[in-house]
C-alpha atoms as a PDB file:
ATOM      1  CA  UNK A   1    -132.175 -95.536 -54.145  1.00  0.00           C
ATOM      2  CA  UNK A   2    -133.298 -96.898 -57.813  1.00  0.00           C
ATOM      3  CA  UNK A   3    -129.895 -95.508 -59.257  1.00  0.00           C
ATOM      4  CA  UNK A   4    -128.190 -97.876 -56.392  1.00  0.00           C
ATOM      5  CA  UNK A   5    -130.105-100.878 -57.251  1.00  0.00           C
ATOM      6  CA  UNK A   6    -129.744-100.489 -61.078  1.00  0.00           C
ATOM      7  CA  UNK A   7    -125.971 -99.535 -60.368  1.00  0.00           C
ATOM      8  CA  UNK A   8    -125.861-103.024 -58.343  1.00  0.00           C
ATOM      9  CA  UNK A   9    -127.459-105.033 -60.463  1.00  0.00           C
ATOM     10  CA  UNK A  10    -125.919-103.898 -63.438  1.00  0.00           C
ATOM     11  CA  UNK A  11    -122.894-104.615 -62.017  1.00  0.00           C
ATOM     12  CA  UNK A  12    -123.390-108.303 -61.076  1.00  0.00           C
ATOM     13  CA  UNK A  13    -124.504-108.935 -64.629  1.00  0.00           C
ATOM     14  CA  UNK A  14    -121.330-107.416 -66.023  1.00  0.00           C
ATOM     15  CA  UNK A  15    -118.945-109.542 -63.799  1.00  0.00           C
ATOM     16  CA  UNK A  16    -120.531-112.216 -65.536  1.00  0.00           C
ATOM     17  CA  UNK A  17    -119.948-111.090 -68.635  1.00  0.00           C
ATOM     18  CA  UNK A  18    -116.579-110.055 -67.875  1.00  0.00           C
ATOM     19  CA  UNK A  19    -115.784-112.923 -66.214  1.00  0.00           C
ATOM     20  CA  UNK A  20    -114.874-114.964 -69.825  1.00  0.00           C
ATOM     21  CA  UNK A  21    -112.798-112.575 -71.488  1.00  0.00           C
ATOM     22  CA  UNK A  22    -111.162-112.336 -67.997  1.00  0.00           C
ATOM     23  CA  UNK A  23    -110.481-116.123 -67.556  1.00  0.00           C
ATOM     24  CA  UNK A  24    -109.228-116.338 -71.261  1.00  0.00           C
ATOM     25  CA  UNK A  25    -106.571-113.997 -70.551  1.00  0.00           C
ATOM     26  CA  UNK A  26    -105.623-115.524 -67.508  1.00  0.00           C
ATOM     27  CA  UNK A  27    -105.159-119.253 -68.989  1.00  0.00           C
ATOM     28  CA  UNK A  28    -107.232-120.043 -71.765  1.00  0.00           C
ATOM     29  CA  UNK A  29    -105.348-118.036 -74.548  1.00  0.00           C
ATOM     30  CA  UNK A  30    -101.892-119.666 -74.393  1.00  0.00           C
ATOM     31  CA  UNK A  31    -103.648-122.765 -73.250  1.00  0.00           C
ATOM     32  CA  UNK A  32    -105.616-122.772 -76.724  1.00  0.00           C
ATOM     33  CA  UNK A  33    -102.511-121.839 -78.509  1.00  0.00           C
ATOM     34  CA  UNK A  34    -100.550-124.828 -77.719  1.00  0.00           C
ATOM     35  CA  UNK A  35    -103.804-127.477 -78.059  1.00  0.00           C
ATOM     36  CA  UNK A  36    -103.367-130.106 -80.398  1.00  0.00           C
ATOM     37  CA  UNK A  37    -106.155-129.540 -83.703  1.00  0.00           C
ATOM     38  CA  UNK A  38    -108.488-131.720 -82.687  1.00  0.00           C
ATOM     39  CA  UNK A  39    -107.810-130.852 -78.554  1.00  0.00           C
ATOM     40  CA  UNK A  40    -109.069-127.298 -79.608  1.00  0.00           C
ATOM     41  CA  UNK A  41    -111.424-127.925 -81.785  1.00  0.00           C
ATOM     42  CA  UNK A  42    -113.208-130.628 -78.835  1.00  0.00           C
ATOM     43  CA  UNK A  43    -112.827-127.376 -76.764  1.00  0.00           C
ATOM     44  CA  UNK A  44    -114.034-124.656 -78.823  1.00  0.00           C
ATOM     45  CA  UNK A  45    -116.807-125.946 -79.924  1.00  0.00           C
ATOM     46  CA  UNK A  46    -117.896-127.648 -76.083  1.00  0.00           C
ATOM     47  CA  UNK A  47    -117.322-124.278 -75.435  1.00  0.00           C
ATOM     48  CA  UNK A  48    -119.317-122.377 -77.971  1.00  0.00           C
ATOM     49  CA  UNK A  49    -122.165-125.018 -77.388  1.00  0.00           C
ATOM     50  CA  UNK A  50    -122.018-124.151 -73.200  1.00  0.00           C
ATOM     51  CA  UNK A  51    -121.799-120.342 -74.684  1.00  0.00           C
ATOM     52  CA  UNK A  52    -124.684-120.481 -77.035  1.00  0.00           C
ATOM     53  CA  UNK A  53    -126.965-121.282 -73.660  1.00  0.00           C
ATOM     54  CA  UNK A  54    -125.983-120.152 -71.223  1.00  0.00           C
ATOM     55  CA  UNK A  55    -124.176-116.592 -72.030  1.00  0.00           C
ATOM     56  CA  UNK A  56    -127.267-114.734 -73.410  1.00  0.00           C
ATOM     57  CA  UNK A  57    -128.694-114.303 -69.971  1.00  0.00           C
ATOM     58  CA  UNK A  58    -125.568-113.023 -69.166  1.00  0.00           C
ATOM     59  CA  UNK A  59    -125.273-110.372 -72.026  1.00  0.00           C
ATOM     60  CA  UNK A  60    -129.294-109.324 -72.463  1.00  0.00           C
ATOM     61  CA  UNK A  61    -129.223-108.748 -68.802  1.00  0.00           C
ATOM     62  CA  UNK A  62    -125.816-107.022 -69.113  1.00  0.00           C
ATOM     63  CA  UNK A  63    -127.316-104.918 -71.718  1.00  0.00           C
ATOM     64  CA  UNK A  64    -130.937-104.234 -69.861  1.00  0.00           C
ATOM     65  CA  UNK A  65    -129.503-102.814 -66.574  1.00  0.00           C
ATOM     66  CA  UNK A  66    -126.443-101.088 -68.589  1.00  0.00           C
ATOM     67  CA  UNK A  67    -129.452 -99.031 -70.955  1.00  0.00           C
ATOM     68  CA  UNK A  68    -131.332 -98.512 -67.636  1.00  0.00           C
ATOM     69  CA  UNK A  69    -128.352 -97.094 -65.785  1.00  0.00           C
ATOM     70  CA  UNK A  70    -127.292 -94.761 -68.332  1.00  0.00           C
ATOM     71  CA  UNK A  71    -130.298 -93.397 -68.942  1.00  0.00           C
ATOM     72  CA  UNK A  72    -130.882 -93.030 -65.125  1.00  0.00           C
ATOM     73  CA  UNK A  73    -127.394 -91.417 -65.161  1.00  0.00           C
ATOM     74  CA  UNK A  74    -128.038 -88.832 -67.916  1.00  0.00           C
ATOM     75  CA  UNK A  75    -131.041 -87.996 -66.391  1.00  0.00           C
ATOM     76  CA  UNK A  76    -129.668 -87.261 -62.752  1.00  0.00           C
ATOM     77  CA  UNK A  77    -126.867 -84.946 -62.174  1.00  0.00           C
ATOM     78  CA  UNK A  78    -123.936 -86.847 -61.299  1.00  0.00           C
ATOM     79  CA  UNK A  79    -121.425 -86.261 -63.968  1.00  0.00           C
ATOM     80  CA  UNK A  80    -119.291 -89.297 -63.005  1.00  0.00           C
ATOM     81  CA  UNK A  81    -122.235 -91.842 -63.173  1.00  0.00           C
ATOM     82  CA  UNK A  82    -122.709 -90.525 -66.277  1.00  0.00           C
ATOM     83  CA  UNK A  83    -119.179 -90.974 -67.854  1.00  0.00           C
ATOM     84  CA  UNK A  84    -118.710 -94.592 -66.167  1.00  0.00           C
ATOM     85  CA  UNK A  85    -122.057 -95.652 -67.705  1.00  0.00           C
ATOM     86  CA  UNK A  86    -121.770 -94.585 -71.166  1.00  0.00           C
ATOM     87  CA  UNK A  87    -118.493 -95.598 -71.403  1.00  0.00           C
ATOM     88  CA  UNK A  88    -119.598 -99.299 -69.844  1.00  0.00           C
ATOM     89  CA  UNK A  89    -122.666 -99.023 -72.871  1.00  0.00           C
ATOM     90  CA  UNK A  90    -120.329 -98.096 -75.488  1.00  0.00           C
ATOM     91  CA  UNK A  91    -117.967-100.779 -74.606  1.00  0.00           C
ATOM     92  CA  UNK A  92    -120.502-103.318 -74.173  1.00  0.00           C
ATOM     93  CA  UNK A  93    -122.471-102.698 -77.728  1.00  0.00           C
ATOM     94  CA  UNK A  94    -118.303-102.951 -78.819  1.00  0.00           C
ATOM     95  CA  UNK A  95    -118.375-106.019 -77.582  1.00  0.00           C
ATOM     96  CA  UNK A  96    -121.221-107.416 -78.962  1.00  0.00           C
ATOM     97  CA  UNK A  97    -120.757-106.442 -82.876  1.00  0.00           C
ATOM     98  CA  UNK A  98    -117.608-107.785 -82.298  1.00  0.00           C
ATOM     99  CA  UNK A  99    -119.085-111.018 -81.160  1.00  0.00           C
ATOM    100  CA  UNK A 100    -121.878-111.119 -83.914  1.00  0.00           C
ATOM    101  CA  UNK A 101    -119.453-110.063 -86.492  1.00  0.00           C
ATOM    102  CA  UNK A 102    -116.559-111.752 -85.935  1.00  0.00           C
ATOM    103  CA  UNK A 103    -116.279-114.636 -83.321  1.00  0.00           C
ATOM    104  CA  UNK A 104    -120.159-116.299 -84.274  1.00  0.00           C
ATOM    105  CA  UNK A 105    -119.230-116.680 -87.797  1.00  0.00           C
ATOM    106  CA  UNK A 106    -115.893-118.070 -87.090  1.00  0.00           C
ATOM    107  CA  UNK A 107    -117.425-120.351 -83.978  1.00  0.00           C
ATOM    108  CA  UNK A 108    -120.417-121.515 -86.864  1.00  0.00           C
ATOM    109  CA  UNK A 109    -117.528-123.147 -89.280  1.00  0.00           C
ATOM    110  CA  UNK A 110    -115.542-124.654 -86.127  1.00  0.00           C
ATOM    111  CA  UNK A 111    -119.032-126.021 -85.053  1.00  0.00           C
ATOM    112  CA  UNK A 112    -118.816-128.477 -88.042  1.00  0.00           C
ATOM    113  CA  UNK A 113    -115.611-129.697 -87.854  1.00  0.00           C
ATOM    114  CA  UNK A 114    -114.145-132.592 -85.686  1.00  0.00           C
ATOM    115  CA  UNK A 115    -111.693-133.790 -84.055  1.00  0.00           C
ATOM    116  CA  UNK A 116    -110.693-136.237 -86.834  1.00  0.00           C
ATOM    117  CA  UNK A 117    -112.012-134.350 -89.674  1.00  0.00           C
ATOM    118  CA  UNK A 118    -110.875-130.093 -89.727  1.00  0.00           C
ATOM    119  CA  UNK A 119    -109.061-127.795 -92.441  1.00  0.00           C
ATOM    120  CA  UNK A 120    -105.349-127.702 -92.926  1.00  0.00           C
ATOM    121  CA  UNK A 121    -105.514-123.963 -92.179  1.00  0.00           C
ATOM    122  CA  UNK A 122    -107.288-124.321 -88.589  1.00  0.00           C
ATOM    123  CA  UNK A 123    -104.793-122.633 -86.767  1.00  0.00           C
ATOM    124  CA  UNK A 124    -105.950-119.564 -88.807  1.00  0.00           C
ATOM    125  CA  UNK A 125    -109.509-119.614 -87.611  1.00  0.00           C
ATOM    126  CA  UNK A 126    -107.802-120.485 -84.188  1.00  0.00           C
ATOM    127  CA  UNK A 127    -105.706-116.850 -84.097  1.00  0.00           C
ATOM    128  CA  UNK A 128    -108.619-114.967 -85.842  1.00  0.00           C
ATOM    129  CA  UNK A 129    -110.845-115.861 -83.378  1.00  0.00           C
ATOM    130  CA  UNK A 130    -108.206-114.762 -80.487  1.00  0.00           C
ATOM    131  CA  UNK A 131    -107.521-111.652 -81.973  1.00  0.00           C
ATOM    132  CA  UNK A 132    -110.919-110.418 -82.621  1.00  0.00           C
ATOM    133  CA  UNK A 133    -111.771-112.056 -78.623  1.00  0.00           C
ATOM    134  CA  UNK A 134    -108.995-110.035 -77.512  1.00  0.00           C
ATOM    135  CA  UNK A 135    -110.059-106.482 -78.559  1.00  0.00           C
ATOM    136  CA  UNK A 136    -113.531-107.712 -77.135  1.00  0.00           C
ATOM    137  CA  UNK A 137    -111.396-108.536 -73.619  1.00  0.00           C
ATOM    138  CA  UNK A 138    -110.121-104.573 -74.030  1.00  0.00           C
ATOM    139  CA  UNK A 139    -113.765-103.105 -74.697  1.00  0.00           C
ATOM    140  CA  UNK A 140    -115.236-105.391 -71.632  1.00  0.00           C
ATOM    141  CA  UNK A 141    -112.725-104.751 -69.050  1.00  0.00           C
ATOM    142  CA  UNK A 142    -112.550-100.952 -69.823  1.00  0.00           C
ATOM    143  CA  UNK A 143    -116.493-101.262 -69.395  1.00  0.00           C
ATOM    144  CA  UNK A 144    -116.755-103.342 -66.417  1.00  0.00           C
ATOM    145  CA  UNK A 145    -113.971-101.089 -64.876  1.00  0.00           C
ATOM    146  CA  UNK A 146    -115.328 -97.804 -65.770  1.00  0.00           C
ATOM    147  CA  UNK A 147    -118.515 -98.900 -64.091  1.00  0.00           C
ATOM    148  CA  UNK A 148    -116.973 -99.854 -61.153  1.00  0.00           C
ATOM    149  CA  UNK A 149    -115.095 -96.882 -60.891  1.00  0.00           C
ATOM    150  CA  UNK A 150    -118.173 -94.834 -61.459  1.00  0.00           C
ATOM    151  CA  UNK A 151    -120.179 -96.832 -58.174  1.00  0.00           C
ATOM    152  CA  UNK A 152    -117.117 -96.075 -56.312  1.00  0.00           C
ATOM    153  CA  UNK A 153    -116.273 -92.458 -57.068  1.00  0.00           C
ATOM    154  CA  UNK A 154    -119.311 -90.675 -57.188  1.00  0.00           C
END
């Protein structure tokens, strides 16, 4: 019964977590790509500032019930819970040095630009920062779907 409700909740804090990355591919990564400078920098950073308050309850409790669950799951004896949640930890911690190493830095410097007032080479930072969010898409979705897989096939 505890593996269940860790399994659960674990998994409604990863669709929120998932839920960006999935939205961005979706419509916000061409939509980005064909903003105006100062249309995408107003974004990003009303973005990053929404982000900055709002996603670490997402991601701590992502992280809580994902450590919880997998070491539930290695020490029960169902192989397939085990699998699905070290795969969802691995991807998750993936997903979170990405984050801290590459898209906070790169959100920090578009924090201090405006609309009126941003480098020449913005559209740099701009594809960076979609490139490193997009192998953090592929680590959350294979998470998020591994542990869904895992509460379904076991």
């Amino acid at each position: 019964m505890l593996t269940n409700l860790v399994l659960f909740i674990a998994l409604v804090f990863f669709s929120l977590t998932v839920s960006q990355p999935l939205f961005y591919w979706m419509a916000l990564r061409n939509t980005s790509r064909n903003l105006s400078a100062s249309a995408y920098i107003e974004m990003r950073n009303q973005i990053d500032t929404q982000m900055r308050s709002r996603g670490p309850v997402a991601y701590y409790g992502t992280l809580i019930f994902s450590l919880i669950l997998a070491i539930i799951a290695f020490t029960g004896d169902d192989p397939v819970l085990r699998i699905a949640s070290f795969t969802a930890l691995l991807g998750l911690v993936t997903d979170i040095a990405l984050m801290m190493k590459g898209n906070v830095p790169i959100n920090k410097t578009i924090q201090v630009w405006t609309p009126e007032l941003y480098p020449s080479d913005w559209q740099d930072y701009r594809d960076r920062w979609l490139r490193i969010f997009g192998y953090r898409q592929i680590a959350l979705c294979i998470s998020f779907f591994s542990l869904l897989a895992g509460a379904v096939f076991r």
